[in-house]
Protein backbone atom coordinates (compact mmCIF):
# COMPACT_ATOMS: atom_id res chain seq x y z
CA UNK A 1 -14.23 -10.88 -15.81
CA UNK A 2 -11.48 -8.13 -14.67
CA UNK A 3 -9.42 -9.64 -12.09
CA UNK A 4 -8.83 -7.46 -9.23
CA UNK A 5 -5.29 -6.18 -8.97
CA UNK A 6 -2.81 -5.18 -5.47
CA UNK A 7 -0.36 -2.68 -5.98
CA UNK A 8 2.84 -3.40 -3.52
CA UNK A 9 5.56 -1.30 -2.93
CA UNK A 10 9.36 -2.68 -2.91
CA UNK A 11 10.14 -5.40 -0.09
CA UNK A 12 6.44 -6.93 0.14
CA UNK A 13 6.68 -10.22 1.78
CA UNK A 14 6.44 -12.72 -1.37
CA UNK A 15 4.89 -14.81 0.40
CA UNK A 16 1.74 -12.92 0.76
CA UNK A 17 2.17 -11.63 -2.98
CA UNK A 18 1.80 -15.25 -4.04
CA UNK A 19 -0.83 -15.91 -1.46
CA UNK A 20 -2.92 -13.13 -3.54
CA UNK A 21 -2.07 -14.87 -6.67
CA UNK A 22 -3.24 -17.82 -5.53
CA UNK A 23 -6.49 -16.72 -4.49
CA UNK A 24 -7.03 -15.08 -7.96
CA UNK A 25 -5.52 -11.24 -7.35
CA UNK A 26 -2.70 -9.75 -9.72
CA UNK A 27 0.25 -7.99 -8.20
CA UNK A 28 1.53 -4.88 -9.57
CA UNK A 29 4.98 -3.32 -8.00
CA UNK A 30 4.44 0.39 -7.66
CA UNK A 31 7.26 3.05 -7.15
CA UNK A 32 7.60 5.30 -4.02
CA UNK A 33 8.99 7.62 -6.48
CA UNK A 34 12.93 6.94 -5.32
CA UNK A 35 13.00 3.19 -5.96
CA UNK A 36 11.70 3.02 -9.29
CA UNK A 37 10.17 -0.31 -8.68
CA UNK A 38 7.45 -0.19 -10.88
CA UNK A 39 4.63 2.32 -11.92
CA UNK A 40 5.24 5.22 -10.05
CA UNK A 41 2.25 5.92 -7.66
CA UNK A 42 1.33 9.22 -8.66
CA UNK A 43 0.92 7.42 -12.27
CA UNK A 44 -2.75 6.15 -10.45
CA UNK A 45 -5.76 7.55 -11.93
CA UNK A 46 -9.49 6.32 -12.49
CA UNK A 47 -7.90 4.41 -15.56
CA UNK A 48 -5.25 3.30 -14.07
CA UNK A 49 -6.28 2.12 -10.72
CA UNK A 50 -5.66 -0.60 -8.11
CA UNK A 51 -8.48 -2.59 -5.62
CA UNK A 52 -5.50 -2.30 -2.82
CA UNK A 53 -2.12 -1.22 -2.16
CA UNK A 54 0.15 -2.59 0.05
CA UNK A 55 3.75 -2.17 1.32
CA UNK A 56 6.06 -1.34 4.57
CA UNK A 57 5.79 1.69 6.28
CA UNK A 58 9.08 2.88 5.54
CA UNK A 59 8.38 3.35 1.90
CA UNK A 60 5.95 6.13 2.33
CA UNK A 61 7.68 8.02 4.90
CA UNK A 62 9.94 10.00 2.47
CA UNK A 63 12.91 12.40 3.53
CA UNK A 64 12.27 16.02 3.06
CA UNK A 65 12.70 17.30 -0.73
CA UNK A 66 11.70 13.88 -2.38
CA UNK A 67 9.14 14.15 -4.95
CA UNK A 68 6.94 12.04 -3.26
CA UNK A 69 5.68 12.22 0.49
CA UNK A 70 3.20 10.23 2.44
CA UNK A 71 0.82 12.80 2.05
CA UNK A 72 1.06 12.85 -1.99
CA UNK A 73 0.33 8.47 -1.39
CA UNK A 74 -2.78 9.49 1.05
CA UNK A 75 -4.17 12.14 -1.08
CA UNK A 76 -3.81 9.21 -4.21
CA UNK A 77 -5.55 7.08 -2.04
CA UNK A 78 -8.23 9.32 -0.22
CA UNK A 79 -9.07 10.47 -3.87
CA UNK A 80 -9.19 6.85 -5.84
CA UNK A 81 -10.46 5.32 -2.30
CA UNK A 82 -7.95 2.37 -2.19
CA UNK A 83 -7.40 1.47 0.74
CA UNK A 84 -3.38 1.28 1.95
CA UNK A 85 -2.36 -1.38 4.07
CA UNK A 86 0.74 -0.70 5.97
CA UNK A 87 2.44 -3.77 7.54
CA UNK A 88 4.07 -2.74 10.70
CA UNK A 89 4.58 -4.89 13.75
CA UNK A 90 1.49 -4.50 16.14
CA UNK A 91 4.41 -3.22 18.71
CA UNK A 92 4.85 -0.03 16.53
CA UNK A 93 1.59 0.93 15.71
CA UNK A 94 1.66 4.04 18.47
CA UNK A 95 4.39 5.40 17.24
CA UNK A 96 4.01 5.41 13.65
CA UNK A 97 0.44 6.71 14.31
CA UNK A 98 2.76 9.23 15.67
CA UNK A 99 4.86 10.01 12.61
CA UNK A 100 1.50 9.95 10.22
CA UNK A 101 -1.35 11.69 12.38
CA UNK A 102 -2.91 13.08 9.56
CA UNK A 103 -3.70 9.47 7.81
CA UNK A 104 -7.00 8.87 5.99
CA UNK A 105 -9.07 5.86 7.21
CA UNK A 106 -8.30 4.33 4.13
CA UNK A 107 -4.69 3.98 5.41
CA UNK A 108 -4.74 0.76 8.09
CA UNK A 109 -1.52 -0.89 10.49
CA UNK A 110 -1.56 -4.51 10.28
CA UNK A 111 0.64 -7.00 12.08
CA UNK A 112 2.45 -8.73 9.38
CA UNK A 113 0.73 -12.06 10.60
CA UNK A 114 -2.91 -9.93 9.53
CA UNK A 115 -1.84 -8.75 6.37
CA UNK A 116 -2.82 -11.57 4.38
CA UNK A 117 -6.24 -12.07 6.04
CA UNK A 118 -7.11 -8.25 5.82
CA UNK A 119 -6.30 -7.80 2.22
CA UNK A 120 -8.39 -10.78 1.23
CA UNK A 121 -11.14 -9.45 3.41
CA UNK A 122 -11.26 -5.84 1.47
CA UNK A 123 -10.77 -8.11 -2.11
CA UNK A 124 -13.50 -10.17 -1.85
């Protein structure tokens, strides 16, 4: 049997990456496409897929003329339908709902103290 794998951008808590090892998940790093940590997201394809991706906000919000935008990581997404969680404080949630109106459903806010309960919830 295939184990399920979570793709996390740079700066994901390790304590929830090993969390997900424990309970039986691989963890892939994936690049925003500036940090180079990892396979680059737009690498993901049918083939070459995740069950979840994971990471802080801030590494999807892109300044203008980088390669890769949050749109380009929702389309990916939408497309592949893995979901995205983004761990913001619950505080923050308006206003980054803000700053990405046009997210999929796919895409979820979590509380950092969610994040680990959430992403086992969508794994199992």
């Amino acid at each position: 049997m295939t184990r399920k794998s979570v793709g996390y951008f740079e700066g994901t808590d390790s304590t929830l990456l090993t969390n997900l090892v424990i309970n039986g998940y691989d963890t892939v790093p994936i690049s925003n496409g500036s940090d180079r940590h990892g396979m680059s997201i737009t690498r993901i394809d049918n083939q070459n897929r995740h069950a979840l991706l994971m990471g802080y906000v801030h590494k999807i919000c892109a300044q203008k003329g980088d390669a890769i935008q949050a749109q380009d990581v929702f389309h990916i997404c939408r497309t592949y339908s893995i979901p995205l969680l983004l761990v913001v404080p619950a505080t923050m949630h308006d206003s980054i709902r803000d700053r990405l109106p046009d997210a999929p459903s796919v895409v979820e806010l979590l509380d950092p103290a969610d994040t680990l309960d959430r992403a086992l919830e969508l794994l199992a």
